[in-house]
C-alpha atoms as a PDB file:
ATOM      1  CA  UNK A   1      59.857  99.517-209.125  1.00  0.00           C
ATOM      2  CA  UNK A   2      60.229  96.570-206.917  1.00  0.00           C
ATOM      3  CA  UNK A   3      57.544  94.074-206.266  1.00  0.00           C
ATOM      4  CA  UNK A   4      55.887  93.456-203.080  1.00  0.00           C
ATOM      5  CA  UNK A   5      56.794  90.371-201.279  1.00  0.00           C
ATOM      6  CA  UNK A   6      53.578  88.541-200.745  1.00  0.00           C
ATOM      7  CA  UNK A   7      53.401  86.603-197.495  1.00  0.00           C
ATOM      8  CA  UNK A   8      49.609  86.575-197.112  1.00  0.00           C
ATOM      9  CA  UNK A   9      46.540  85.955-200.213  1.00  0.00           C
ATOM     10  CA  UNK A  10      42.872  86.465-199.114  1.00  0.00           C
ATOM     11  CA  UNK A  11      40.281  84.170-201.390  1.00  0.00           C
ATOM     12  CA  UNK A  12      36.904  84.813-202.000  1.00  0.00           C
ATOM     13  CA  UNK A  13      34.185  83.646-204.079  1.00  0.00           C
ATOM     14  CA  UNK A  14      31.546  86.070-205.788  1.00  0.00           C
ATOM     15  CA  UNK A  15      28.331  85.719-208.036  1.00  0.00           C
ATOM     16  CA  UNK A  16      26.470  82.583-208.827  1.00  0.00           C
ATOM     17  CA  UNK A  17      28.279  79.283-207.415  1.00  0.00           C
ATOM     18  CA  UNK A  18      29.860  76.934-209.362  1.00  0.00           C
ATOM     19  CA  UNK A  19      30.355  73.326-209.117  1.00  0.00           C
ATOM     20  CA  UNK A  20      34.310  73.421-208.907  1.00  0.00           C
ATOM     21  CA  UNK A  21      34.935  76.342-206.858  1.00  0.00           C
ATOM     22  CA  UNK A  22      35.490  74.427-203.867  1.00  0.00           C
ATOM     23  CA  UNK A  23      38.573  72.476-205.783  1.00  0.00           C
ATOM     24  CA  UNK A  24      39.604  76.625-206.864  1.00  0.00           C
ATOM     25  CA  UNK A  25      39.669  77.186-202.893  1.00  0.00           C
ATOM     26  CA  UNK A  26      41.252  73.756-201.811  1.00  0.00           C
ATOM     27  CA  UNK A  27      44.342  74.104-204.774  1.00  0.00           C
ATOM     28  CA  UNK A  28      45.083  78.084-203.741  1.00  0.00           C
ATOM     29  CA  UNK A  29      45.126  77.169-199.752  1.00  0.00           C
ATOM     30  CA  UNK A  30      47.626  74.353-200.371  1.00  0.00           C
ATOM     31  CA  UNK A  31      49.229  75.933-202.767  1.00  0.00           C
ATOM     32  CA  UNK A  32      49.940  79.101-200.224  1.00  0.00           C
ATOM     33  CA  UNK A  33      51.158  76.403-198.052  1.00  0.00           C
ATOM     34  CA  UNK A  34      53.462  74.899-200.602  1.00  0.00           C
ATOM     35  CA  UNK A  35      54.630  78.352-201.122  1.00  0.00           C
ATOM     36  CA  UNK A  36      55.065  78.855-197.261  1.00  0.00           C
ATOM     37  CA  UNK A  37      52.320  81.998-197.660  1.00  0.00           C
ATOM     38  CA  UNK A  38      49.584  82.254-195.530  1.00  0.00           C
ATOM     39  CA  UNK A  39      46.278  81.848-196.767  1.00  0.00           C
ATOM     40  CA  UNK A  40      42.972  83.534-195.408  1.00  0.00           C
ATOM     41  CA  UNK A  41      39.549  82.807-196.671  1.00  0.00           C
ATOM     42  CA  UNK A  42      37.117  85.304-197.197  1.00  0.00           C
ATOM     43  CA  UNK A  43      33.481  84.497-196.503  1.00  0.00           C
ATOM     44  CA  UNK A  44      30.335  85.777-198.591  1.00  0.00           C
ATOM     45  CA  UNK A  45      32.537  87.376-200.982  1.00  0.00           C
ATOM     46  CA  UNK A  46      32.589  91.160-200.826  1.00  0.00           C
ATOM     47  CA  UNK A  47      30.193  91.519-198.300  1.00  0.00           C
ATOM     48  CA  UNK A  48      32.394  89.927-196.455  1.00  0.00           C
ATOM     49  CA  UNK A  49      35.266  91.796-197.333  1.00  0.00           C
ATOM     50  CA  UNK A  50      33.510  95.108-195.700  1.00  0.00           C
ATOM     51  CA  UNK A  51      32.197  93.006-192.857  1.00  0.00           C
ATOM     52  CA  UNK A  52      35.853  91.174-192.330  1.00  0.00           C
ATOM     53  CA  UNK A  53      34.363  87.765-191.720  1.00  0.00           C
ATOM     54  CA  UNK A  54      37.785  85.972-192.451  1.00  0.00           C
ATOM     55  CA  UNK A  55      39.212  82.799-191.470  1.00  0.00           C
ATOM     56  CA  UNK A  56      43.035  81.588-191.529  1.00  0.00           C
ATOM     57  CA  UNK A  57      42.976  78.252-193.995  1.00  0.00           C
ATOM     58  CA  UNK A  58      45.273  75.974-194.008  1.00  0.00           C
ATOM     59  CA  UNK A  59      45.890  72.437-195.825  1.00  0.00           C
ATOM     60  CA  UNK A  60      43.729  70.392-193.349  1.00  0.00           C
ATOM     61  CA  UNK A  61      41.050  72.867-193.358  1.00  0.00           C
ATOM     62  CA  UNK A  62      40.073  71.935-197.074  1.00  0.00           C
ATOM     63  CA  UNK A  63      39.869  68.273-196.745  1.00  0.00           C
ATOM     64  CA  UNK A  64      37.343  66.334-198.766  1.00  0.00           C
ATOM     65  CA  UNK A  65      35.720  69.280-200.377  1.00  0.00           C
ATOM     66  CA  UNK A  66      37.202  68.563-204.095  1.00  0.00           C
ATOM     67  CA  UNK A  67      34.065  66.787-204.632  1.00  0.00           C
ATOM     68  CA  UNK A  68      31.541  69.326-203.228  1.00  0.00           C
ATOM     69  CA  UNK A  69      29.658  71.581-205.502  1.00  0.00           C
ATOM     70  CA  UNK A  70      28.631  75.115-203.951  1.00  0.00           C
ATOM     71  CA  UNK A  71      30.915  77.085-202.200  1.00  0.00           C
ATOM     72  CA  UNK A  72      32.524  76.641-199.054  1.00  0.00           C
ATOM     73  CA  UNK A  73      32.947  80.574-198.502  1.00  0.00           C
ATOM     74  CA  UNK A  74      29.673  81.096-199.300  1.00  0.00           C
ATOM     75  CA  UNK A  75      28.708  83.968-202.233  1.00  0.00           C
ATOM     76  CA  UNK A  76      26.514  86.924-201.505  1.00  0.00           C
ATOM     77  CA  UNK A  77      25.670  90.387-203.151  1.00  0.00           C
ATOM     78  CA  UNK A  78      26.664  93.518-201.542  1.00  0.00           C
ATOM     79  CA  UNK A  79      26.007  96.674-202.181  1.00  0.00           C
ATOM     80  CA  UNK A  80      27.838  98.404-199.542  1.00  0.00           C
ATOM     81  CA  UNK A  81      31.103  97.018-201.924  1.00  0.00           C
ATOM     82  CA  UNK A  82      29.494  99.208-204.479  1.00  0.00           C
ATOM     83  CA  UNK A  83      30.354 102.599-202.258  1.00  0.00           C
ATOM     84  CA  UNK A  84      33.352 104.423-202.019  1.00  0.00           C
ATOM     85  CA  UNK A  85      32.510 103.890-198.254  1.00  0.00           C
ATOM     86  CA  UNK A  86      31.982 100.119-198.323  1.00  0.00           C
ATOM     87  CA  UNK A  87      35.369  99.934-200.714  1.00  0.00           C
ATOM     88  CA  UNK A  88      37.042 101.716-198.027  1.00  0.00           C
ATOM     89  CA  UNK A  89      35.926  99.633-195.189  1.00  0.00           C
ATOM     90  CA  UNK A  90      37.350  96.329-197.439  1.00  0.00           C
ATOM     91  CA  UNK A  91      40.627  97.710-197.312  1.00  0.00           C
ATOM     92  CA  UNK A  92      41.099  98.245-194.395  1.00  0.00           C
ATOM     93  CA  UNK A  93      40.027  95.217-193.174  1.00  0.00           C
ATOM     94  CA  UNK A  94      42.604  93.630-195.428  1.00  0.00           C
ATOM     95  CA  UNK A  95      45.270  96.163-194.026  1.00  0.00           C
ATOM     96  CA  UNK A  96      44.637  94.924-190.508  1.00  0.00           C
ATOM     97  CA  UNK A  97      45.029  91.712-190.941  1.00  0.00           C
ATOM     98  CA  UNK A  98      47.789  92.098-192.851  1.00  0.00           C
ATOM     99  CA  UNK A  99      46.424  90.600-196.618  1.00  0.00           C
ATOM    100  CA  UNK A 100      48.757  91.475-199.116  1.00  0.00           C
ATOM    101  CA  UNK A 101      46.907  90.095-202.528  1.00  0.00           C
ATOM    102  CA  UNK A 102      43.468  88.645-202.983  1.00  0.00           C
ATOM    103  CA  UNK A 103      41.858  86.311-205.263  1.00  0.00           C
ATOM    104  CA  UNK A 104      38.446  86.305-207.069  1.00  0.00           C
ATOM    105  CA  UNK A 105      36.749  83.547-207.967  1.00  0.00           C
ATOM    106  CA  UNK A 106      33.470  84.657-210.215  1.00  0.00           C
ATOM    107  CA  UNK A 107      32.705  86.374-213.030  1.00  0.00           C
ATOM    108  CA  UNK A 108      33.132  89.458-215.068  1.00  0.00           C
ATOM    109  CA  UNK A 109      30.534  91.040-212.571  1.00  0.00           C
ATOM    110  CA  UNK A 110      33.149  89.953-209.533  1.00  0.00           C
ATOM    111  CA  UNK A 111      36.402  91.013-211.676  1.00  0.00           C
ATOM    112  CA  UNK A 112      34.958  94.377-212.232  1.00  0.00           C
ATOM    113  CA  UNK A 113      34.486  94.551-208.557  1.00  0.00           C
ATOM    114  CA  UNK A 114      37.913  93.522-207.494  1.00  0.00           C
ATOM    115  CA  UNK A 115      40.280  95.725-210.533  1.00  0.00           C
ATOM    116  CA  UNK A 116      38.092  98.829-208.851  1.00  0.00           C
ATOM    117  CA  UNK A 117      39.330  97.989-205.458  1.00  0.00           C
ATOM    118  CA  UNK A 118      43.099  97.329-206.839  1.00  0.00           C
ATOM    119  CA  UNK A 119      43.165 100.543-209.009  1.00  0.00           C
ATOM    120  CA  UNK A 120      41.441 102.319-205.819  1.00  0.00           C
ATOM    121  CA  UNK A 121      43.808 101.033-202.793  1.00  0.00           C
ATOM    122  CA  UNK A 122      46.707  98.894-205.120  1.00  0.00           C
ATOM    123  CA  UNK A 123      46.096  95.843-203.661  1.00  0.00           C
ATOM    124  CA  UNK A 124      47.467  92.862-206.273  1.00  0.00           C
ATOM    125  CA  UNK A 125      43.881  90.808-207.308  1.00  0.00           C
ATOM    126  CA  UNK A 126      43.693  88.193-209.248  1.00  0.00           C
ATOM    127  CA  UNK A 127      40.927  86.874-211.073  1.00  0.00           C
ATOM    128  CA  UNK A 128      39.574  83.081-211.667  1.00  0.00           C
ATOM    129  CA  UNK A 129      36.643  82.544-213.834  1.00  0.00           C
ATOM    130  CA  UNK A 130      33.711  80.579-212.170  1.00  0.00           C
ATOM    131  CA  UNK A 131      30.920  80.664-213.615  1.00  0.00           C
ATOM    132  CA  UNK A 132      28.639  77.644-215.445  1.00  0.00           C
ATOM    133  CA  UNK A 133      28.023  80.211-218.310  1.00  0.00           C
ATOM    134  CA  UNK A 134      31.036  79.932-219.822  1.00  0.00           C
ATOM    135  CA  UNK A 135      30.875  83.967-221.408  1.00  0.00           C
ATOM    136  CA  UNK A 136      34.188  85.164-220.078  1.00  0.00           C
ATOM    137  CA  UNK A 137      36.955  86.175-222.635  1.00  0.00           C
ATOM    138  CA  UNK A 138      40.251  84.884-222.299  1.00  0.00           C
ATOM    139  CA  UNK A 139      39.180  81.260-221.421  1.00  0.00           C
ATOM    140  CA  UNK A 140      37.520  78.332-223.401  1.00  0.00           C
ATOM    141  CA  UNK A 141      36.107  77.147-220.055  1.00  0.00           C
ATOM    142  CA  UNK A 142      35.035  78.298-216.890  1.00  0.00           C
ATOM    143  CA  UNK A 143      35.108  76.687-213.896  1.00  0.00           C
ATOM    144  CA  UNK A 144      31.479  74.656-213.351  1.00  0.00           C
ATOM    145  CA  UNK A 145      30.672  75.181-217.160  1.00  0.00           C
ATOM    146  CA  UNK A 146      31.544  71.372-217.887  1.00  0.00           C
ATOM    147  CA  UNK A 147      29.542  70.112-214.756  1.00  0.00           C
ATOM    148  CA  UNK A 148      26.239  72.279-216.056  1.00  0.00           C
ATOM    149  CA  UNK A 149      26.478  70.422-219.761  1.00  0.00           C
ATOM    150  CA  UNK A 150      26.467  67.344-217.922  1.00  0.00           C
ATOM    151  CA  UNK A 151      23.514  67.965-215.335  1.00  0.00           C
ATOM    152  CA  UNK A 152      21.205  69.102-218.326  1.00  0.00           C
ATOM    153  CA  UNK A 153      22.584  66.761-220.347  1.00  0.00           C
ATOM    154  CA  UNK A 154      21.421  64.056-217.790  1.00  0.00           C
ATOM    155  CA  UNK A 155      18.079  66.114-217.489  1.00  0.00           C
ATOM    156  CA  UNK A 156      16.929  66.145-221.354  1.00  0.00           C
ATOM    157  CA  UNK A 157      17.720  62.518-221.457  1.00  0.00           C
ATOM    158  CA  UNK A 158      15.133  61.566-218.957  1.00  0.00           C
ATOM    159  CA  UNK A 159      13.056  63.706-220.532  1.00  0.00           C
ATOM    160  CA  UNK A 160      13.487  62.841-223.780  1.00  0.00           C
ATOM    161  CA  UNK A 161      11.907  59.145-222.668  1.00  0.00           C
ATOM    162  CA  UNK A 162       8.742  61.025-221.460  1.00  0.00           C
ATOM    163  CA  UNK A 163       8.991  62.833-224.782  1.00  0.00           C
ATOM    164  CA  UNK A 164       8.798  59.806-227.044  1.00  0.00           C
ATOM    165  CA  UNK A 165       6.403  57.939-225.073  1.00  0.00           C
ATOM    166  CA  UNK A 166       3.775  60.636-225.229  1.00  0.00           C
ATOM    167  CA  UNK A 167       4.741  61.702-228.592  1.00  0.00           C
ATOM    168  CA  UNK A 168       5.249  65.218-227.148  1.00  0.00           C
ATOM    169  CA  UNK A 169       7.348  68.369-227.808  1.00  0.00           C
ATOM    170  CA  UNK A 170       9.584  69.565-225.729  1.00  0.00           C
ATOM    171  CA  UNK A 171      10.679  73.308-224.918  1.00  0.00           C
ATOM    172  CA  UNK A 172      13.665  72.766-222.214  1.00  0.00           C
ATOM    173  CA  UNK A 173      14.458  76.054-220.794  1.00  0.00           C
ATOM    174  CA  UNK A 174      18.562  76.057-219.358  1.00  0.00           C
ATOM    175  CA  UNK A 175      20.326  79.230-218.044  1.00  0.00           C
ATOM    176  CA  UNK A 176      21.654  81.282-220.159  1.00  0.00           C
ATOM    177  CA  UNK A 177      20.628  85.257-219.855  1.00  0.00           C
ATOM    178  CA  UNK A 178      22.999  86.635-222.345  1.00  0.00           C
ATOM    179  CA  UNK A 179      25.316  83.449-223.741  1.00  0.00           C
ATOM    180  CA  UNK A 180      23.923  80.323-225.345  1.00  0.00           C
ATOM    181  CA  UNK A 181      26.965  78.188-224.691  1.00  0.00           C
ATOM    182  CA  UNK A 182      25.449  76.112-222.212  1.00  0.00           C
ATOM    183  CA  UNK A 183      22.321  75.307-224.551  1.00  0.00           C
ATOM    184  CA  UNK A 184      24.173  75.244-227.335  1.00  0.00           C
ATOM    185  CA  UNK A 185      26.542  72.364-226.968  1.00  0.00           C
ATOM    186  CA  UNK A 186      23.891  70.770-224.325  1.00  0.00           C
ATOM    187  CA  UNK A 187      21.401  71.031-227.561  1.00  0.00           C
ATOM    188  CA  UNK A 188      23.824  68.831-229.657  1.00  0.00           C
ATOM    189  CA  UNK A 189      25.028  66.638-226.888  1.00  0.00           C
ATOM    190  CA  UNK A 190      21.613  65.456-226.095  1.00  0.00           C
ATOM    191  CA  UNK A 191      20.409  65.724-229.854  1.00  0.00           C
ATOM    192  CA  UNK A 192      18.033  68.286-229.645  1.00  0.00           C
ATOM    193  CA  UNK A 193      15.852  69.232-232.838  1.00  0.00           C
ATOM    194  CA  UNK A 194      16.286  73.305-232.188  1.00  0.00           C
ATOM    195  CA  UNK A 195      18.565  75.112-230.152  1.00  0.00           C
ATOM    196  CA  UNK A 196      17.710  78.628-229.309  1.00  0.00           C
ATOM    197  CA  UNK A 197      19.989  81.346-227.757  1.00  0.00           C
ATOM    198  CA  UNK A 198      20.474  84.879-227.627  1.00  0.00           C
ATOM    199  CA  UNK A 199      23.122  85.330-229.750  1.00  0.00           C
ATOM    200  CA  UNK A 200      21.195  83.837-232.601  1.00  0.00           C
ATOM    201  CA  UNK A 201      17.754  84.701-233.319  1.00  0.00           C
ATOM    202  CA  UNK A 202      16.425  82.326-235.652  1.00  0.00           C
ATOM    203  CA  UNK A 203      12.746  84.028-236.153  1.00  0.00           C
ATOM    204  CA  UNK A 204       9.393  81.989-235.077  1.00  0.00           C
ATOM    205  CA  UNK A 205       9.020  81.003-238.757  1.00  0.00           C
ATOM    206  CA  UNK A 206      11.942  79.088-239.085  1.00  0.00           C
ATOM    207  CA  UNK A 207      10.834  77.270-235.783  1.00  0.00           C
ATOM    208  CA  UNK A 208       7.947  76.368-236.862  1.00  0.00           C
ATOM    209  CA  UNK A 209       9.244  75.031-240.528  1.00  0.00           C
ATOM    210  CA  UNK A 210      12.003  72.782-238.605  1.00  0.00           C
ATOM    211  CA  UNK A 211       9.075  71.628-236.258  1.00  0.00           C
ATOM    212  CA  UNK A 212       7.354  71.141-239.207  1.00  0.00           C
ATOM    213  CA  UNK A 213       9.756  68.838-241.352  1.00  0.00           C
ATOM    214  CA  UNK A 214      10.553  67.025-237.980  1.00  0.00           C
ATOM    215  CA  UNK A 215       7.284  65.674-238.418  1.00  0.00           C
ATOM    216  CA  UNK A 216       7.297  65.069-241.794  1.00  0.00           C
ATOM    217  CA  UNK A 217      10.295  63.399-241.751  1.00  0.00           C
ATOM    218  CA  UNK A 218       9.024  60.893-238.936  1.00  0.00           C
ATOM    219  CA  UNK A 219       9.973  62.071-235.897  1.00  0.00           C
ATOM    220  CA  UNK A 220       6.900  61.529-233.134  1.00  0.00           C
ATOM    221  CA  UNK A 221       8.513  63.737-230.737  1.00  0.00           C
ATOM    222  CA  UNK A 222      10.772  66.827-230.409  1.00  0.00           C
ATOM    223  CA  UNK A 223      13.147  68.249-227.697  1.00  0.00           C
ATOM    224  CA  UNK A 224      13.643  71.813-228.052  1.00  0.00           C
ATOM    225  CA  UNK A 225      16.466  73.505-225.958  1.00  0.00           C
ATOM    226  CA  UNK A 226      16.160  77.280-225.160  1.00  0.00           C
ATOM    227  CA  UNK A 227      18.315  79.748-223.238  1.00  0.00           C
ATOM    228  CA  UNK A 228      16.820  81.376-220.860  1.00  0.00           C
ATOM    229  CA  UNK A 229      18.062  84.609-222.764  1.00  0.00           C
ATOM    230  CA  UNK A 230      16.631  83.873-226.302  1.00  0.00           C
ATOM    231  CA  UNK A 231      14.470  86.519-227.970  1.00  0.00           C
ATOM    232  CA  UNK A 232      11.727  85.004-229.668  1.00  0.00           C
ATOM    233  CA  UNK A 233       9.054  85.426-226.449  1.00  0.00           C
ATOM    234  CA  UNK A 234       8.844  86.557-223.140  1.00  0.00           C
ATOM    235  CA  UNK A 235       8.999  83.602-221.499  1.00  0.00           C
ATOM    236  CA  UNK A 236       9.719  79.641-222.644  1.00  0.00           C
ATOM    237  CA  UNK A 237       6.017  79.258-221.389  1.00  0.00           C
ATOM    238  CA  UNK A 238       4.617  82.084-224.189  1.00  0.00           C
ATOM    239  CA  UNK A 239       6.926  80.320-226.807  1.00  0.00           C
ATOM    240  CA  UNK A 240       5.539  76.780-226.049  1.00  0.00           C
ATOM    241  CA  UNK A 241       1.827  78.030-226.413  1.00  0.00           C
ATOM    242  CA  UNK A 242       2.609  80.096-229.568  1.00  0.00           C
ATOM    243  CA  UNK A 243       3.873  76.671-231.179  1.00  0.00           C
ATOM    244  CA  UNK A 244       0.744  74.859-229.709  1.00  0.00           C
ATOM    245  CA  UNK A 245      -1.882  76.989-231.522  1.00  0.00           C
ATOM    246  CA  UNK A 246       0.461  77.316-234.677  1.00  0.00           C
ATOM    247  CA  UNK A 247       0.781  73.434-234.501  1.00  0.00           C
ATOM    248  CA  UNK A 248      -1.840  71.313-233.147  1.00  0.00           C
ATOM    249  CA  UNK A 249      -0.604  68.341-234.114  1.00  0.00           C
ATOM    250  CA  UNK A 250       1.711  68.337-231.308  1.00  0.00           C
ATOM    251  CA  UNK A 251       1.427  67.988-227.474  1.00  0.00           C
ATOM    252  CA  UNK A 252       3.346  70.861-226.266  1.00  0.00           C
ATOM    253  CA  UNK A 253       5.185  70.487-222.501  1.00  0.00           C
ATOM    254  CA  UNK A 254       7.621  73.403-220.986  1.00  0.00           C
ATOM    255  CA  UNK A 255      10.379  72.103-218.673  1.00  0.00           C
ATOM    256  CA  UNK A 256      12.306  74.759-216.523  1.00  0.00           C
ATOM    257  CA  UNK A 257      15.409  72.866-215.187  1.00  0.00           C
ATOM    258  CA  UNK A 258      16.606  76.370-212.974  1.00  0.00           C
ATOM    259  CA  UNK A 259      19.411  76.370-210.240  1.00  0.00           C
ATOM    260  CA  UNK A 260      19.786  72.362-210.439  1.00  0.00           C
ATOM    261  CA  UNK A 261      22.349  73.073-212.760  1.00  0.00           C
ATOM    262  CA  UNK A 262      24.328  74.955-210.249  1.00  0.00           C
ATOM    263  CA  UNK A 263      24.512  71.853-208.239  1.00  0.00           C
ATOM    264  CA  UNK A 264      26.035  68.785-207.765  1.00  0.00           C
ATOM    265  CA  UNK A 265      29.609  67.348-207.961  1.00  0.00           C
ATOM    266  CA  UNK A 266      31.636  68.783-209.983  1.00  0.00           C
ATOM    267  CA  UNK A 267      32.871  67.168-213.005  1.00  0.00           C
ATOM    268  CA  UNK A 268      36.651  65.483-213.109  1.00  0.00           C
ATOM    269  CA  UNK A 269      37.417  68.041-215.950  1.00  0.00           C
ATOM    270  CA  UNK A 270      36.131  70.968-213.610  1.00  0.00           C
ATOM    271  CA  UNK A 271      38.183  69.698-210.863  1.00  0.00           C
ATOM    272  CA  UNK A 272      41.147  69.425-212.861  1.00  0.00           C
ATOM    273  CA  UNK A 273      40.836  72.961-214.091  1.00  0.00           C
ATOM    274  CA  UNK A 274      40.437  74.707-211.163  1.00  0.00           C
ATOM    275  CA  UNK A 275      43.265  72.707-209.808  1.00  0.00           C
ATOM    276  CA  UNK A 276      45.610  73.972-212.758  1.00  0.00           C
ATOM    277  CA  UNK A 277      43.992  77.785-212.527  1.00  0.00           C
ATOM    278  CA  UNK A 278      44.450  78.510-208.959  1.00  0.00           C
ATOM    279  CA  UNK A 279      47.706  77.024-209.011  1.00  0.00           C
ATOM    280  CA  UNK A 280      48.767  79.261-211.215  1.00  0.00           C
ATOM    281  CA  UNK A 281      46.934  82.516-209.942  1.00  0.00           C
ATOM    282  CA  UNK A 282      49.174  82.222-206.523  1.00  0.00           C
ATOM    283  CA  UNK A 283      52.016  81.680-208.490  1.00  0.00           C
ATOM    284  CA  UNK A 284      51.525  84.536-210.597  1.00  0.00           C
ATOM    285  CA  UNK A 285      50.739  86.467-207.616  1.00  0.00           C
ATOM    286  CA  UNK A 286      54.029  85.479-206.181  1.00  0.00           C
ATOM    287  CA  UNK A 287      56.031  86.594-209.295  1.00  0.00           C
ATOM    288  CA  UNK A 288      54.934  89.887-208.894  1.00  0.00           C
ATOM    289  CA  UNK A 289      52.301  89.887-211.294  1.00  0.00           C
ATOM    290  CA  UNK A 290      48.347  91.444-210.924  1.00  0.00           C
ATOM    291  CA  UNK A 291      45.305  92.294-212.011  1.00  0.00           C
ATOM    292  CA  UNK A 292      45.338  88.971-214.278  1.00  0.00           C
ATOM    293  CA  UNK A 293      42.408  86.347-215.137  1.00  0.00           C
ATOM    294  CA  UNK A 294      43.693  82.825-215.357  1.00  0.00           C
ATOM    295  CA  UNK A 295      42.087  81.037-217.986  1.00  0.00           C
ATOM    296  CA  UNK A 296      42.485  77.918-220.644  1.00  0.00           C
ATOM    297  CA  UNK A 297      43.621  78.464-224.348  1.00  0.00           C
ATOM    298  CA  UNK A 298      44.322  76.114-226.081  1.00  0.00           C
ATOM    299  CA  UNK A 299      44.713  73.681-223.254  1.00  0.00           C
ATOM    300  CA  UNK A 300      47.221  75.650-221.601  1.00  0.00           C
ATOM    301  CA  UNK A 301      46.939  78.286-218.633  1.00  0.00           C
ATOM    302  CA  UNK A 302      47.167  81.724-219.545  1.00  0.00           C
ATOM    303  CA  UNK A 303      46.633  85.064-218.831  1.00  0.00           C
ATOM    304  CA  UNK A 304      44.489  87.745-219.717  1.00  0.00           C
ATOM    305  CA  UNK A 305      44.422  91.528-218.092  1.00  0.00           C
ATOM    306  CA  UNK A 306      41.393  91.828-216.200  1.00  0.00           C
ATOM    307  CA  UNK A 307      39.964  94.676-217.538  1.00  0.00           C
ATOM    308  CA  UNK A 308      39.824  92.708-220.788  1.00  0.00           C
ATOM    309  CA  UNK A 309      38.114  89.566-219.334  1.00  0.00           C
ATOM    310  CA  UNK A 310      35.260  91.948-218.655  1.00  0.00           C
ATOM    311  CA  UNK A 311      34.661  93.636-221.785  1.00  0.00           C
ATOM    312  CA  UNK A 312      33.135  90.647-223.364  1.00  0.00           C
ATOM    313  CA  UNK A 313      31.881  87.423-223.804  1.00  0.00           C
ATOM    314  CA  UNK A 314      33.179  84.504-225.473  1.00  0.00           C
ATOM    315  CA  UNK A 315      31.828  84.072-228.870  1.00  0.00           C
ATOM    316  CA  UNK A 316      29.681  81.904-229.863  1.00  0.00           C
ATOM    317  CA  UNK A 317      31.294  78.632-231.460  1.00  0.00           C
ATOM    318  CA  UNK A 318      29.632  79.187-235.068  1.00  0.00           C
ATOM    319  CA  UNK A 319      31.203  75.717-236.041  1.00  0.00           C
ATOM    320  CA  UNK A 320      28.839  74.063-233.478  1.00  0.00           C
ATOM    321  CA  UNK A 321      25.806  75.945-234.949  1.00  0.00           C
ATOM    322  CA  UNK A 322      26.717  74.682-238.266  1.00  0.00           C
ATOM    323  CA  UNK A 323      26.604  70.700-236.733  1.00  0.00           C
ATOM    324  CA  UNK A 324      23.897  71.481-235.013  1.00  0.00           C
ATOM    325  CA  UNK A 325      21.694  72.308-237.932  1.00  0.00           C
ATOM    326  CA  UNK A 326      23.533  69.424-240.349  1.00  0.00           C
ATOM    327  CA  UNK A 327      22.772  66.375-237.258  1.00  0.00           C
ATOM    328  CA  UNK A 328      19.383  67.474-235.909  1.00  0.00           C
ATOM    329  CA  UNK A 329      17.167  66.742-240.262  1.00  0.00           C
END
């Protein structure tokens, strides 16, 4: 069967924002124009698919954003998009003005949204993963995940003065709701004593035991990082008074660092990435390929169907659990 010629790519960005998305947007509109396809942006992702708030973008109209974190094209839920209805009305707002492929940038939550919509009305999607979490298969990073390590990075050093000053412990909460990968190589960046995260519950007794020989061993103070996600209380709050009572002998304080790590500029290796991914997501569009996630293995851009991007997370590097536990004694 012969491919569609593509003369016109919708973008859109869905889900949490990412520092780096606003690179993703500026390399696909000047790579349409490289291309000689037109390029429309999509604002507040699907919601603005059904409501057809689009804009024709050209080259000019993505000056100086490279450096911006957030999203130009805003992100919002919708759950008209979730209706057959709301589907409907999406599609034909890219029929009239004449949209021949789109472009996703999210996560697995946004991917699933856009393969329904191509397997509904055949429209070519393609997916780009932005997301600070860093849990989508088929890519060692995400767009924004490198910019989030660096934010709490910057965070638990600051704190870590307080920390040492006061002789404290520290319970730093990060995101994090089902994947640990942000705490996780934050933890041993910033040389945490414990790391906790979902994917590995290490039981309350073993925290307290490494607390424990922290103190033993000398140390007058104690950053612990925890995903949002881990199992071992309700809430970091619960967790930090549970240690308090089971450890007197330390000064327990709870720091939530929340949507700051979201923000900010994003990181030259974010802006890189999404430079090489989009790139390569019109491209592939133009080839006559869909229904594809860009993403980085082994340092080079590849491809992964959709529908198995969103299946599952990214493991867990088990290597980096092992250092962890070797450089924190």
């Amino acid at each position: 069967m012969k491919s569609r010629i593509i003369k016109k790519i919708g973008v859109l960005t869905s889900g949490g924002d990412a520092p780096g998305m606003n690179a993703a947007i500026r390399a696909i509109v000047r790579t349409c124009t490289y291309h000689h396809v037109e390029c429309i942006g999509i604002f507040r992702g699907f919601q603005g698919l059904v409501e057809g708030d689009f804009e024709p973008f050209g080259p000019r109209d993505v000056n100086y954003i490279i450096n911006k974190g957030g999203t130009i094209l805003k992100t919002a839920r919708s759950e008209t998009f979730k209706t057959a209805e709301g589907r409907k009305k999406a599609y034909e707002n890219l029929k009239k003005e004449a949209v021949d492929a789109l472009i996703v940038i999210g996560g697995d939550g946004s991917f699933t949204g856009a393969m329904i919509l191509s397997k509904e009305f055949d429209i070519p999607v393609m997916g780009i993963p932005g997301t600070i979490d860093n849990d989508i298969r088929g890519t060692s990073h995400t767009i924004g995940f490198d910019t989030a390590l660096n934010t709490v990075i910057d965070a638990v050093d600051k704190i870590r003065d307080t920390a040492s000053s006061h002789k404290r412990l520290f319970f730093v909460e990060v995101m994090g709701r089902d994947a640990g990968h942000i705490a996780l190589n934050a933890g041993i960046g910033a040389g945490a004593e414990e790391i906790l995260i979902p994917e590995e519950n290490l039981g309350m007794d073993r925290l307290l035991e490494s607390l424990k020989k922290s103190k033993k061993s000398g140390k007058s103070s104690s950053i612990v990082l925890v995903a949002e996600g881990e199992k071992l209380g309700k809430n970091v709050f619960e967790l930090g008074e549970y240690v308090e009572q089971n450890l007197p002998e330390y000064e327990v304080r709870v720091s939530v660092l929340g949507h700051m790590q979201r923000g900010g500029a994003p990181s030259c290796f974010d802006r890189v990435l999404a430079s090489r991914l989009s790139v390569k997501a019109v491209e592939t569009l133009l080839e006559g390929k869909k229904n594809y996630m860009v993403g980085l293995i082994n340092d080079k851009v590849e491809l992964t169907p959709l529908e198995q991007a969103v299946k599952g997370h990214s493991p867990i590097d088990m290597e980096l659990l092992r250092v962890s536990d070797i450089i924190s004694i």
